[in-house]
C-alpha atoms as a PDB file:
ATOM      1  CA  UNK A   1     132.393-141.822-106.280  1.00  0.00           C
ATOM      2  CA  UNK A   2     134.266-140.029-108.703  1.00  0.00           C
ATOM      3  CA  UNK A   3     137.878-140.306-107.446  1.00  0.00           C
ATOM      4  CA  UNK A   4     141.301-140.252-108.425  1.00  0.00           C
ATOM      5  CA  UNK A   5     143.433-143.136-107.164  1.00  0.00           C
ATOM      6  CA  UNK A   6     147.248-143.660-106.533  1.00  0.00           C
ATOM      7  CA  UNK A   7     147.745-147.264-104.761  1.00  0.00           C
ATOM      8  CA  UNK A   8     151.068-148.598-104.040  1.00  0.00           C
ATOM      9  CA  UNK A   9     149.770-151.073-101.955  1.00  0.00           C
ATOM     10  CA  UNK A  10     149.490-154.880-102.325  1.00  0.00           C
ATOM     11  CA  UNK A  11     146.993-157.418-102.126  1.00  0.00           C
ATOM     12  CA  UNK A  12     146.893-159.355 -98.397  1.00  0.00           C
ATOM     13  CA  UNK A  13     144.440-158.433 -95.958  1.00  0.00           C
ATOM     14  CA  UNK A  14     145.268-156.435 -93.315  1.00  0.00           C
ATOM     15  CA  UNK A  15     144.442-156.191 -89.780  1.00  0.00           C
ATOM     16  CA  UNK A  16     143.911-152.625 -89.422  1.00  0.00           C
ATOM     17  CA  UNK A  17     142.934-149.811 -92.070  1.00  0.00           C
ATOM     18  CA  UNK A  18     143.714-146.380 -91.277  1.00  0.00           C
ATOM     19  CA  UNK A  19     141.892-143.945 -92.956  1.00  0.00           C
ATOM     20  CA  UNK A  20     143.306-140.009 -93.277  1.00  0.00           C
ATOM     21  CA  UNK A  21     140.488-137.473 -94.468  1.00  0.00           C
ATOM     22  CA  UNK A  22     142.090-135.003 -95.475  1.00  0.00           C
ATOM     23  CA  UNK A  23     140.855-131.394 -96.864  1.00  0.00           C
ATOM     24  CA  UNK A  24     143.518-128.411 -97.645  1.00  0.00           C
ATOM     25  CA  UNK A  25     145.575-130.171 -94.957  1.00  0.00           C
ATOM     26  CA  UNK A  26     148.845-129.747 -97.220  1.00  0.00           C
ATOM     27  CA  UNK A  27     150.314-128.358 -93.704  1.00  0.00           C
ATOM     28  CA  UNK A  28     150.287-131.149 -91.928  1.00  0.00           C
ATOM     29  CA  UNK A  29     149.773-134.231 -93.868  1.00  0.00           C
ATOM     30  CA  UNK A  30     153.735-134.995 -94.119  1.00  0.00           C
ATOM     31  CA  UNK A  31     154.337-135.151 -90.107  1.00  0.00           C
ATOM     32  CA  UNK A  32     150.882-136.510 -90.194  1.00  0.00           C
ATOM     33  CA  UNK A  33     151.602-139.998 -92.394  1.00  0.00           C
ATOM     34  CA  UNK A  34     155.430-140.044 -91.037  1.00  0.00           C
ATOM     35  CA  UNK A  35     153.681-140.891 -87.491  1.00  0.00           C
ATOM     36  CA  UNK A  36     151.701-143.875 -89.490  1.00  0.00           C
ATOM     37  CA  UNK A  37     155.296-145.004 -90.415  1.00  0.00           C
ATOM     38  CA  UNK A  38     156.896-144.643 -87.521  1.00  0.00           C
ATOM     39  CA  UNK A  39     153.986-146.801 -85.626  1.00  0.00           C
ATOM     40  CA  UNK A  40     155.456-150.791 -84.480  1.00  0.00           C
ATOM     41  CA  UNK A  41     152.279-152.415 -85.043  1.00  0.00           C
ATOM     42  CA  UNK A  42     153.023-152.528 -88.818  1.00  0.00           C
ATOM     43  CA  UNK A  43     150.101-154.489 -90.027  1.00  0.00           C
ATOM     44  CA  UNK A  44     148.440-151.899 -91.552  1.00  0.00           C
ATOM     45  CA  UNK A  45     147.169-150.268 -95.052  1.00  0.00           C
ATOM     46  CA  UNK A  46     146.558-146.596 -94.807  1.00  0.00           C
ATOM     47  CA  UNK A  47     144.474-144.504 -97.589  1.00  0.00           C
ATOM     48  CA  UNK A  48     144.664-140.784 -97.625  1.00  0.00           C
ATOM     49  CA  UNK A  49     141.300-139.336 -98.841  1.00  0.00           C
ATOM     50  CA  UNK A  50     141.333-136.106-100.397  1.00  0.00           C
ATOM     51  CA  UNK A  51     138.302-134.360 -99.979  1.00  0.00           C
ATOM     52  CA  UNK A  52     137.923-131.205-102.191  1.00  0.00           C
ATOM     53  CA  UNK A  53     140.831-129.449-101.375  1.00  0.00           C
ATOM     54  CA  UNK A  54     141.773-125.985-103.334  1.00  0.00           C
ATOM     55  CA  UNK A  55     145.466-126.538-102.229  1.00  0.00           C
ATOM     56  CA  UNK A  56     147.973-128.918-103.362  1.00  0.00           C
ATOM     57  CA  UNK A  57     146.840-131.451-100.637  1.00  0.00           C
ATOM     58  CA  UNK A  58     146.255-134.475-103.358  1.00  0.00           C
ATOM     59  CA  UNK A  59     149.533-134.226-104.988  1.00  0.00           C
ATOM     60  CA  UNK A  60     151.057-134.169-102.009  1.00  0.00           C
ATOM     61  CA  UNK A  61     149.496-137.539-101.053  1.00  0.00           C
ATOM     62  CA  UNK A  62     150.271-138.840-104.244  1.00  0.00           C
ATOM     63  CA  UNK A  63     153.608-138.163-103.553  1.00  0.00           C
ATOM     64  CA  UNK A  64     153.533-139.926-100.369  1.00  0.00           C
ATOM     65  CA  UNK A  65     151.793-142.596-101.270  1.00  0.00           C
ATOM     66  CA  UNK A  66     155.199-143.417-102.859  1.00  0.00           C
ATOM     67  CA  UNK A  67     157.289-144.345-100.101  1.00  0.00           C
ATOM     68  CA  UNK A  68     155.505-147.580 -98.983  1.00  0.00           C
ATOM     69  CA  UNK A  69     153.603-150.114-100.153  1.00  0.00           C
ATOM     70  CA  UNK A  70     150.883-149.955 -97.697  1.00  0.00           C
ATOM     71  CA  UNK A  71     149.890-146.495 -98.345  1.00  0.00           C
ATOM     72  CA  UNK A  72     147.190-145.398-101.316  1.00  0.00           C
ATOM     73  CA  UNK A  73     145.587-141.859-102.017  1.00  0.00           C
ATOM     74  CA  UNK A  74     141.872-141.153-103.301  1.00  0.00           C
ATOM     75  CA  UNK A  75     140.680-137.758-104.559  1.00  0.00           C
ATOM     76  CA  UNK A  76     136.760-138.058-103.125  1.00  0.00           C
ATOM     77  CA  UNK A  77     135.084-135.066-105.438  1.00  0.00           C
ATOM     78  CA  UNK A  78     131.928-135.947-104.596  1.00  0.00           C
ATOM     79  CA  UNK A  79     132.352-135.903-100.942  1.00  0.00           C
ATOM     80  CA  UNK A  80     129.906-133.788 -99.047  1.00  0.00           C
ATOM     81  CA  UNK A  81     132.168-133.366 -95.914  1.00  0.00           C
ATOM     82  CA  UNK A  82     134.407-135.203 -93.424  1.00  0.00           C
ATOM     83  CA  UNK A  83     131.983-138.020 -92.481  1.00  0.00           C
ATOM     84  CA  UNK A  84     131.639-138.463 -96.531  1.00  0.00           C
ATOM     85  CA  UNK A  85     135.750-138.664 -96.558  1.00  0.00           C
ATOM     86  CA  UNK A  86     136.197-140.516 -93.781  1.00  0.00           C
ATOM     87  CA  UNK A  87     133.596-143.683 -95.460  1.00  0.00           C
ATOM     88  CA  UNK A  88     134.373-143.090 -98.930  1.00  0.00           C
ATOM     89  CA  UNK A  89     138.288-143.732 -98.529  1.00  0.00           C
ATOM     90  CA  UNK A  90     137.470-146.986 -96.243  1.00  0.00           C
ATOM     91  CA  UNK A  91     135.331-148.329 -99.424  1.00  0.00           C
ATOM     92  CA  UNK A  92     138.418-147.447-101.475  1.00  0.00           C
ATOM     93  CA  UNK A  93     140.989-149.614 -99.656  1.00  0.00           C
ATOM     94  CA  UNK A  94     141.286-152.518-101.798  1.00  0.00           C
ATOM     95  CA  UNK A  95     141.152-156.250-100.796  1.00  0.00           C
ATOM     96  CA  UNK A  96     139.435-158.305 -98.467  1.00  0.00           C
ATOM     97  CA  UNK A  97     137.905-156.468 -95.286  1.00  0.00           C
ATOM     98  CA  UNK A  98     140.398-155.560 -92.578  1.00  0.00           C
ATOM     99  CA  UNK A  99     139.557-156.937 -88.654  1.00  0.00           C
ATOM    100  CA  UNK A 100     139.752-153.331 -87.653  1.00  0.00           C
ATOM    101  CA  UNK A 101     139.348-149.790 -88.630  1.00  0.00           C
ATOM    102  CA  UNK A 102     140.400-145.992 -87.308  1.00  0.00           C
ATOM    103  CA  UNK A 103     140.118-142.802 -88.802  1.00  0.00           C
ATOM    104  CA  UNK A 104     143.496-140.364 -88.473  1.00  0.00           C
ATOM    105  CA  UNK A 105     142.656-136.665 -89.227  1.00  0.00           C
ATOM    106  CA  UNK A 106     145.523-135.244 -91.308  1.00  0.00           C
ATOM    107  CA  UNK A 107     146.618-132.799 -88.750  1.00  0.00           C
ATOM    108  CA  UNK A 108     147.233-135.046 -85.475  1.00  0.00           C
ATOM    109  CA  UNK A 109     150.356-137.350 -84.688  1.00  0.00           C
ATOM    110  CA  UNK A 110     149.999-140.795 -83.202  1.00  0.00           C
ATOM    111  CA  UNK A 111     152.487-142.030 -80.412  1.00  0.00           C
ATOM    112  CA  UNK A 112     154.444-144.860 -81.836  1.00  0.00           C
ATOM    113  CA  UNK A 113     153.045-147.401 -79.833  1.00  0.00           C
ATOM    114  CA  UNK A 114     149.759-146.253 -80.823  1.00  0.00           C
ATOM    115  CA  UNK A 115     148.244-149.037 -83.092  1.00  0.00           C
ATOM    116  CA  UNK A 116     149.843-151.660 -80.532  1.00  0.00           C
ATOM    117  CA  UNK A 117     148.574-150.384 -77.680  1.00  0.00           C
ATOM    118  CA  UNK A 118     144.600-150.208 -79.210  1.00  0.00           C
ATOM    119  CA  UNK A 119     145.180-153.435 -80.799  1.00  0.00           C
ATOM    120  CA  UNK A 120     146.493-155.237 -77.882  1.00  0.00           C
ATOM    121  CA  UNK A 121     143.521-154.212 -75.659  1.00  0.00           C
ATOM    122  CA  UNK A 122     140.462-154.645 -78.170  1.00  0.00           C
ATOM    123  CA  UNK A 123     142.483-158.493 -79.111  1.00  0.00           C
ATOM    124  CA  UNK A 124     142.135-158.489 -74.808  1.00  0.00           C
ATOM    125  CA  UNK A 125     138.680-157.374 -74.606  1.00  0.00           C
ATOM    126  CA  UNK A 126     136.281-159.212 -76.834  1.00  0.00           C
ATOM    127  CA  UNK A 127     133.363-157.962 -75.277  1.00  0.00           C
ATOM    128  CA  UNK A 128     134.145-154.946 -77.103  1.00  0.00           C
ATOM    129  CA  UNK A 129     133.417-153.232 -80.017  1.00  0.00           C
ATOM    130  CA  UNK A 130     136.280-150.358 -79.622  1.00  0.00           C
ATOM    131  CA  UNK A 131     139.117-149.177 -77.528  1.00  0.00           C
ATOM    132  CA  UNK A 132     140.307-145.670 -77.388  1.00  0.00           C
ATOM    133  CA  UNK A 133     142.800-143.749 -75.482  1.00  0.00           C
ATOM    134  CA  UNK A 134     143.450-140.423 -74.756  1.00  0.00           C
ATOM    135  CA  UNK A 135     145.605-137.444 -75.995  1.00  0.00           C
ATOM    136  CA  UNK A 136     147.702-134.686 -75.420  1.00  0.00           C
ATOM    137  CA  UNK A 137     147.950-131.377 -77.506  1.00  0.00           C
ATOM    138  CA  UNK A 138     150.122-129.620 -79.736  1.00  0.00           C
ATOM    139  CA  UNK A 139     150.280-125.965 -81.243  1.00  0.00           C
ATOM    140  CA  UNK A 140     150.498-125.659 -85.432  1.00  0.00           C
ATOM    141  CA  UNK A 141     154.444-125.893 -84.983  1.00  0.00           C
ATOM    142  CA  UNK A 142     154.293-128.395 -83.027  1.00  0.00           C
ATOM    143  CA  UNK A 143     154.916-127.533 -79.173  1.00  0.00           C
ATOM    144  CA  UNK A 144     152.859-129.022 -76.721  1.00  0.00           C
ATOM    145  CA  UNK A 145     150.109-126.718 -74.978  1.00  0.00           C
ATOM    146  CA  UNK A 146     148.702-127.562 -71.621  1.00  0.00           C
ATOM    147  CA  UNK A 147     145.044-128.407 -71.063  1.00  0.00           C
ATOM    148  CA  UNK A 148     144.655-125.552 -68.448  1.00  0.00           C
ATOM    149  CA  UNK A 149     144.648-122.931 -71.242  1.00  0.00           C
ATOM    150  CA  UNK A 150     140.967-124.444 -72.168  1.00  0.00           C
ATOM    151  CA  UNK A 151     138.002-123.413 -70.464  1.00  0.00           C
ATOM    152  CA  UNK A 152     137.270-126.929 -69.947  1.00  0.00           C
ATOM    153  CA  UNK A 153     139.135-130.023 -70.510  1.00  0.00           C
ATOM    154  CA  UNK A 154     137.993-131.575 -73.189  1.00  0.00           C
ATOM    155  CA  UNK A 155     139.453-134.893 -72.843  1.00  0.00           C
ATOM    156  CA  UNK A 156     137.579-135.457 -69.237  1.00  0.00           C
ATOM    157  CA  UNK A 157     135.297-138.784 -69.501  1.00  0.00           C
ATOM    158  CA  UNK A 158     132.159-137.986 -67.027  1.00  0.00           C
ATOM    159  CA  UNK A 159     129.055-139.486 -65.909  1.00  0.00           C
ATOM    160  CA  UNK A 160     125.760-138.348 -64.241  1.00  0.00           C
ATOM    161  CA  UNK A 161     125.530-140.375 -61.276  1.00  0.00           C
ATOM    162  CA  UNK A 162     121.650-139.291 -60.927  1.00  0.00           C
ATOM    163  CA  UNK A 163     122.661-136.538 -58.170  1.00  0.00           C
ATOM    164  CA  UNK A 164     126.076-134.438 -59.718  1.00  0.00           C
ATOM    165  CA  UNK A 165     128.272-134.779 -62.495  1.00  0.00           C
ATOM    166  CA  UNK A 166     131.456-137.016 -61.367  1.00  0.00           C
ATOM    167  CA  UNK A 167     134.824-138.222 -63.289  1.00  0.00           C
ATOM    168  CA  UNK A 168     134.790-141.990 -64.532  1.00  0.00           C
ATOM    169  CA  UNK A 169     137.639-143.320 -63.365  1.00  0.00           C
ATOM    170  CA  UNK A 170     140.906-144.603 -65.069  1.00  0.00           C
ATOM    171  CA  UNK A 171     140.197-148.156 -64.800  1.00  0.00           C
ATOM    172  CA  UNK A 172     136.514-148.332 -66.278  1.00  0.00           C
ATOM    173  CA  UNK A 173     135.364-148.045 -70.180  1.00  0.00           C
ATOM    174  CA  UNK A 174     133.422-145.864 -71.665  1.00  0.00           C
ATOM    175  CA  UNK A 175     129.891-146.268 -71.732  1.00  0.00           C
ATOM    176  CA  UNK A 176     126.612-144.914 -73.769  1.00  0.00           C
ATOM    177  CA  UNK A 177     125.884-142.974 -70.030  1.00  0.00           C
ATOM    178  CA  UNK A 178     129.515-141.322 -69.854  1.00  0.00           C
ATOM    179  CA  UNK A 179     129.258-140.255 -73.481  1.00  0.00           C
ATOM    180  CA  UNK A 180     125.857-139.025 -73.553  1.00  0.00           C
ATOM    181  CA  UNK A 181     126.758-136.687 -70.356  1.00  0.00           C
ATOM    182  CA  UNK A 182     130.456-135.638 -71.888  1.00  0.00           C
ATOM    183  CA  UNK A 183     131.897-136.110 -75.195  1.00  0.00           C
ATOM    184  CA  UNK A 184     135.224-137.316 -73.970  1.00  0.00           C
ATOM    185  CA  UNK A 185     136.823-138.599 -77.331  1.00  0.00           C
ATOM    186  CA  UNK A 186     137.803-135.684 -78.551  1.00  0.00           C
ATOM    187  CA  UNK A 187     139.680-137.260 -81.870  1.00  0.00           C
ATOM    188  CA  UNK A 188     138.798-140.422 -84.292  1.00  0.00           C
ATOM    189  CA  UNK A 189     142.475-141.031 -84.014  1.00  0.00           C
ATOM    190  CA  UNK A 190     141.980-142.227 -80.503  1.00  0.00           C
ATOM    191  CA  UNK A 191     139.082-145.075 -81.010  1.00  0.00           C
ATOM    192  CA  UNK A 192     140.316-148.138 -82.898  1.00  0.00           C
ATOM    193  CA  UNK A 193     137.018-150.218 -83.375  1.00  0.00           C
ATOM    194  CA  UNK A 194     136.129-153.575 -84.944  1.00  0.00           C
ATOM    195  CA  UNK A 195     135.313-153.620 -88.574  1.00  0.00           C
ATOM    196  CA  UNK A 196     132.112-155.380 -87.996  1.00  0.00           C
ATOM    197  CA  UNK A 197     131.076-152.749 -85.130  1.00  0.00           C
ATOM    198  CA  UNK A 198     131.902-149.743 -87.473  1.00  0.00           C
ATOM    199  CA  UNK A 199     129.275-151.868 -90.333  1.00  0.00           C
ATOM    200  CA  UNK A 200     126.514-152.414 -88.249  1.00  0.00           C
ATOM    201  CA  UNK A 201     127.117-149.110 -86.734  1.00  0.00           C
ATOM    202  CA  UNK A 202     126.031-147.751 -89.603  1.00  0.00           C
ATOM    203  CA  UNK A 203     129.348-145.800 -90.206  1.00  0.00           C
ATOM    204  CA  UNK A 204     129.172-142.470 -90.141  1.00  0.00           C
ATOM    205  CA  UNK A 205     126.357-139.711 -90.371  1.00  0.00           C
ATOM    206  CA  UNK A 206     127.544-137.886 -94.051  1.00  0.00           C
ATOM    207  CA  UNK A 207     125.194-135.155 -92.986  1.00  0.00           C
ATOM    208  CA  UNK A 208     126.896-134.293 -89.761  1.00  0.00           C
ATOM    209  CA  UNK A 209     130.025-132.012 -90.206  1.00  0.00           C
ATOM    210  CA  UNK A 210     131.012-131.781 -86.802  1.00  0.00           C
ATOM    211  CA  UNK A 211     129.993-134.115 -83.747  1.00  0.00           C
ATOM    212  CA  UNK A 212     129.849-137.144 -86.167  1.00  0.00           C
ATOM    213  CA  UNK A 213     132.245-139.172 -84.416  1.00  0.00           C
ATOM    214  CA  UNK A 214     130.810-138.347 -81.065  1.00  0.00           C
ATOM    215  CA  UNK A 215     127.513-139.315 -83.102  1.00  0.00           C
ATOM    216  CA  UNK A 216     129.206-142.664 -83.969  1.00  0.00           C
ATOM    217  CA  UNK A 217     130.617-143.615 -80.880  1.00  0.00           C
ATOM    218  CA  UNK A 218     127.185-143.041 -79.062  1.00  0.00           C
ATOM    219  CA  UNK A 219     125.271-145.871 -81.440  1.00  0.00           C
ATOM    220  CA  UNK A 220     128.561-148.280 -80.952  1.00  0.00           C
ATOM    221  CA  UNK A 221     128.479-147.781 -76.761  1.00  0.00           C
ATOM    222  CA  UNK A 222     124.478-147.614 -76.712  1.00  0.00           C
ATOM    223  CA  UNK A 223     124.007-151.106 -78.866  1.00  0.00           C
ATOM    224  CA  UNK A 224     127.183-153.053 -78.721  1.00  0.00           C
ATOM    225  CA  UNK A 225     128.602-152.261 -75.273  1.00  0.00           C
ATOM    226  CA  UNK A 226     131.336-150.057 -73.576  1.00  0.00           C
ATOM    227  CA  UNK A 227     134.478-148.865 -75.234  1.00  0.00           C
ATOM    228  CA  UNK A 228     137.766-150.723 -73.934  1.00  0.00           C
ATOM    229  CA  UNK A 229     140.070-147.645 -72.413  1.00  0.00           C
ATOM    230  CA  UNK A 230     143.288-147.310 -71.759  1.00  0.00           C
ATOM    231  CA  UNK A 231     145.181-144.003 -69.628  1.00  0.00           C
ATOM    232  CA  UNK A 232     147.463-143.213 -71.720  1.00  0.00           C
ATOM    233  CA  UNK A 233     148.191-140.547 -74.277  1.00  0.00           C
ATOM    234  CA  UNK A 234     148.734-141.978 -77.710  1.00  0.00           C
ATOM    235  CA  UNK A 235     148.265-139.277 -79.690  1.00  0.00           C
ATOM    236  CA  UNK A 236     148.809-135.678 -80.004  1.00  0.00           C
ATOM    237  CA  UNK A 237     145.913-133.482 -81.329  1.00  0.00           C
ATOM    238  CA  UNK A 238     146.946-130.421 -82.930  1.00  0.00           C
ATOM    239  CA  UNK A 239     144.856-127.357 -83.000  1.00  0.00           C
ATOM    240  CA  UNK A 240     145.453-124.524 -85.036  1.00  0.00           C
ATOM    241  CA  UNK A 241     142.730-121.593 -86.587  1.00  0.00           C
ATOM    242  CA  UNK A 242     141.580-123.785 -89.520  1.00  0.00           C
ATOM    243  CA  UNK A 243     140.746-127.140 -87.965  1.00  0.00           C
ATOM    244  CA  UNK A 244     137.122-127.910 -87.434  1.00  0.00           C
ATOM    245  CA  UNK A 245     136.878-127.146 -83.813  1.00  0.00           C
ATOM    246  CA  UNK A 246     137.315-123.503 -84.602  1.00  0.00           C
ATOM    247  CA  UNK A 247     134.321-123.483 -87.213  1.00  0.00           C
ATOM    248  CA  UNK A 248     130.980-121.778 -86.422  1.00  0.00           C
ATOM    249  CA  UNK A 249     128.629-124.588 -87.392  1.00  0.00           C
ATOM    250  CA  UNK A 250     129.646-126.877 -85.031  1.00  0.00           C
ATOM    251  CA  UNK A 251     127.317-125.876 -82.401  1.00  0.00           C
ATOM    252  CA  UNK A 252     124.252-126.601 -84.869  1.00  0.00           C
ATOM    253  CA  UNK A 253     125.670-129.955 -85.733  1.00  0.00           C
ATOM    254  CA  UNK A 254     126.355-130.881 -81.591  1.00  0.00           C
ATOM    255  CA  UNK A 255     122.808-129.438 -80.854  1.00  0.00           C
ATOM    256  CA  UNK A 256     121.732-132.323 -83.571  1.00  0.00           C
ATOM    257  CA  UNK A 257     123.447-134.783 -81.997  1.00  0.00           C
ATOM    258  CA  UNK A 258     122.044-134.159 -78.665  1.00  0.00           C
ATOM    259  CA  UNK A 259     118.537-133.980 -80.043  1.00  0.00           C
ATOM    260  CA  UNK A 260     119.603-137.851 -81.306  1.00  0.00           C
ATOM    261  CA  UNK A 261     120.700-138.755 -77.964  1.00  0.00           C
ATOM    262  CA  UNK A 262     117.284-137.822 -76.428  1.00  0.00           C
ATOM    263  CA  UNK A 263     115.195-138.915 -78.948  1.00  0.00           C
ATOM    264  CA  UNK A 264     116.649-141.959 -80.351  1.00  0.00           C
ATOM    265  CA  UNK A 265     119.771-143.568 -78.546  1.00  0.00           C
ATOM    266  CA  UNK A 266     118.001-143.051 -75.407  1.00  0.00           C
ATOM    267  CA  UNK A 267     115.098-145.058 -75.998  1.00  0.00           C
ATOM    268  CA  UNK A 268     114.063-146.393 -72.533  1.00  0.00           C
ATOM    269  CA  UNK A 269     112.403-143.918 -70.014  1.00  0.00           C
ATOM    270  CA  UNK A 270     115.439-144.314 -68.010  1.00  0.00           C
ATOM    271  CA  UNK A 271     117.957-143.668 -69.944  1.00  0.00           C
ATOM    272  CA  UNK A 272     115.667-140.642 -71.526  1.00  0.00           C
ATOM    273  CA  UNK A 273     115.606-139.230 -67.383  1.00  0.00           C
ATOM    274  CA  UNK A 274     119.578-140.129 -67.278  1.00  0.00           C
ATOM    275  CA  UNK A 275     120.705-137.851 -70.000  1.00  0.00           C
ATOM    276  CA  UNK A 276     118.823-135.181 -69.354  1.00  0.00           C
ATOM    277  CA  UNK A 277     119.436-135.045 -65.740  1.00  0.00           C
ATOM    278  CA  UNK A 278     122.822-135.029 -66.837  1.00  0.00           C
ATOM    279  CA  UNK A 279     122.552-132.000 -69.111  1.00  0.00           C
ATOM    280  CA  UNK A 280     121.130-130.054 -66.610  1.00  0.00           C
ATOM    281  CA  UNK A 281     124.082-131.049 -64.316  1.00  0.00           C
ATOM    282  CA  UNK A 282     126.385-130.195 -67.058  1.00  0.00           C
ATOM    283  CA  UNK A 283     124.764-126.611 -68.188  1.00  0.00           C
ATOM    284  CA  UNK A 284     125.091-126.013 -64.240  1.00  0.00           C
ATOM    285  CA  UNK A 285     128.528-127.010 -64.319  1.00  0.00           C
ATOM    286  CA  UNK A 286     129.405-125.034 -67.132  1.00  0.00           C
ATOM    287  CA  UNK A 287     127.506-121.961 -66.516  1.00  0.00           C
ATOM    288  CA  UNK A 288     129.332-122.050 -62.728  1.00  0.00           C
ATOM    289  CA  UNK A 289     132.996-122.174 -64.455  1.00  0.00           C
ATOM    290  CA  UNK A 290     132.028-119.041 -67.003  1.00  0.00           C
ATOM    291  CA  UNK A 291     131.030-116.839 -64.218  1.00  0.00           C
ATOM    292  CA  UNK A 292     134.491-117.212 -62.316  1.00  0.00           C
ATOM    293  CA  UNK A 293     136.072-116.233 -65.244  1.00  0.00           C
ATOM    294  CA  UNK A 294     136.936-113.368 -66.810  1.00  0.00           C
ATOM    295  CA  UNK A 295     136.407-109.806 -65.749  1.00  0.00           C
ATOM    296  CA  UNK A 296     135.271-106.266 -67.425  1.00  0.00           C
ATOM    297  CA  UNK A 297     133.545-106.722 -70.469  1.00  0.00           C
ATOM    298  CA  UNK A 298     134.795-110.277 -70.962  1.00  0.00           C
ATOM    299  CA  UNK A 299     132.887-111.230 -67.799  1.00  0.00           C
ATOM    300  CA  UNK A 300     129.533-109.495 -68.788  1.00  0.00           C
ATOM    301  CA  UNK A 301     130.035-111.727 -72.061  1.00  0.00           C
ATOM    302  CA  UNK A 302     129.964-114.697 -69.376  1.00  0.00           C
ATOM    303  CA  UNK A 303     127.565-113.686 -67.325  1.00  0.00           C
ATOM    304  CA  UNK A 304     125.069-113.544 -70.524  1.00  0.00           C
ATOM    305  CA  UNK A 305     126.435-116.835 -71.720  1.00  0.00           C
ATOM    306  CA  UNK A 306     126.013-118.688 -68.215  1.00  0.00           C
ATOM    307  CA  UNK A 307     122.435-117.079 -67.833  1.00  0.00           C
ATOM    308  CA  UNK A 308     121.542-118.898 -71.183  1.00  0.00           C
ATOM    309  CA  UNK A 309     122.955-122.421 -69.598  1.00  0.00           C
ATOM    310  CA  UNK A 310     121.029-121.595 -66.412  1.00  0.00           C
ATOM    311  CA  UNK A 311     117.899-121.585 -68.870  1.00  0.00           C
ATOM    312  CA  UNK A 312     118.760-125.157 -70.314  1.00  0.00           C
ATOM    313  CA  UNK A 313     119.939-126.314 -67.249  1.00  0.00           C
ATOM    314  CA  UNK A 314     116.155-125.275 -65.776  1.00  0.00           C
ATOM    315  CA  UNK A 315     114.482-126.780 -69.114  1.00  0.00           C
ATOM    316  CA  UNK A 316     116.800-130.124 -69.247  1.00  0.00           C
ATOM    317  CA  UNK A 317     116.068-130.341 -65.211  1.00  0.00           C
ATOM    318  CA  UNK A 318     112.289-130.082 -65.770  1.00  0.00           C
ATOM    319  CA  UNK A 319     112.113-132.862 -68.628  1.00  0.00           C
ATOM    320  CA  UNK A 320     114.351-134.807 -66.444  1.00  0.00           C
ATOM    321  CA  UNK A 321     111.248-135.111 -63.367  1.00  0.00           C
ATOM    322  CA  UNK A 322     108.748-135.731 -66.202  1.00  0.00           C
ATOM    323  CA  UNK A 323     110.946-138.664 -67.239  1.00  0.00           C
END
């Protein structure tokens, strides 16, 4: 690793580590870590993990690794992406190995209950490896936007229920079945997970630059159990033009993870006819809400794009019957 370290912090263990990638995010990184600070579960060390920025975004988190103790900053040169970032900087935190881990991007804002609020339910719900929340959303100044401007809602947590896709309801975890139909975490900031889960996870995929937490959160639900949830917003995603929802690759690197779903995660011929009975459902699903959309030449746009999901749907349908 060839890094660049400012540590302030001291030597006890603590119970969570908070890691911030963070990549030209010069922006956002102040409101970003005075959310960390603001949090009442204080137990904490936080390192901010710079990860080839061309902006000022390290000195900046040297700066602010300043005004506590708990907080350190890494420069991660040899980083290959996010994923890289995100387990480089918790191999730089210092000291004996926390009881739990979560990854913050540098542009979101946590709730200050937060870190209580995860902590209290995973210390609840031993059977688990994680608990996660959900979140609301917030412009690049700040104001909230509502959920109905997407075409879909990203946060929804669904399930194939072998006949139509359904909503899982608020009072039961997330499983491997809900995440392999729907993503449904749509942050790292919202899944606080065990330390020892993360390890024998296997952390996280350093060649996947998008879809590698949904990646991650798949192998934790499919061999260690369901994901502890709690209904409540704890954290407010941001999006703006430059975060990594808005690049072009990422619908390579989700394609990838799908293929890992199917071919690896789902590694009983029941499971293999669950998921992709539930992509068919989904493509349907999908494919239904783009052609009520839109009109003019938007809609033709639609009507090409829901013809292709009509052609997975068929495909995933198919494969489903031949288990």
């Amino acid at each position: 690793m060839d890094a660049s370290t400012t540590d302030s912090a001291g030597s006890s263990p603590p119970r969570v580590a908070i890691v911030i990638p963070a990549r030209n995010a010069s922006a956002y990184l102040s409101a970003t870590l005075a959310s960390v600070l603001a949090q009442t579960f204080t137990d904490w060390r936080c390192v901010i993990a710079e990860n080839n920025s061309t902006d000022d975004t390290f000195a900046l988190a040297q700066k602010l690794a300043t005004i506590d103790a708990r907080i350190s900053a890494v420069s991660l040169r040899g980083a290959r992406g996010v994923s890289d970032a995100r387990n480089m900087g918790l191999a730089a935190l210092d000291g004996p190995a926390c009881s739990y881990v979560i990854f913050l991007d540098a542009d979101d804002l946590w709730t200050p209950d937060a870190l209580q609020t995860l902590v209290t339910l995973l210390e609840l719900r031993t059977d688990s490896p994680a608990s996660h929340a959900t979140a609301d959303f917030i412009g690049p100044d700040g104001a909230s936007i509502d959920a109905g401007v997407f075409e879909h809602d990203p946060r929804l947590r669904l399930i194939y229920d072998a006949r139509r896709i359904i909503k899982v309801a608020a009072s039961v975890d997330t499983t491997f079945e809900s995440l392999s139909t729907w993503p449904g975490v749509i942050t790292p900031g919202l899944v606080l997970m065990r330390r020892a889960a993360f390890d024998s996870a296997g952390a996280y995929d350093g060649t996947l630059t998008h879809g590698e937490d949904w990646d991650l959160w798949l192998r934790l639900a499919r061999y260690q159990g369901p994901l502890a949830y709690v209904d409540r917003a704890l954290l407010h995603y941001r999006r703006h033009p430059h975060n990594s929802a808005a690049h072009g690759k990422r619908r390579e690197m989700i394609a990838r993870v799908r293929s890992n779903i199917v071919n690896t995660y789902a590694d009983t011929p029941e499971l293999k006819k669950h998921v992709r009975g539930a992509y068919a459902s989904v493509y349907r699903m999908l494919a239904r809400q783009r052609l009520s959309r839109g009109c003019g030449e938007a809609r033709q746009l639609r009507l090409k794009s829901a013809g292709r999901l009509f052609v997975q749907s068929a495909g995933n349908f198919v494969m489903s019957l031949r288990g």
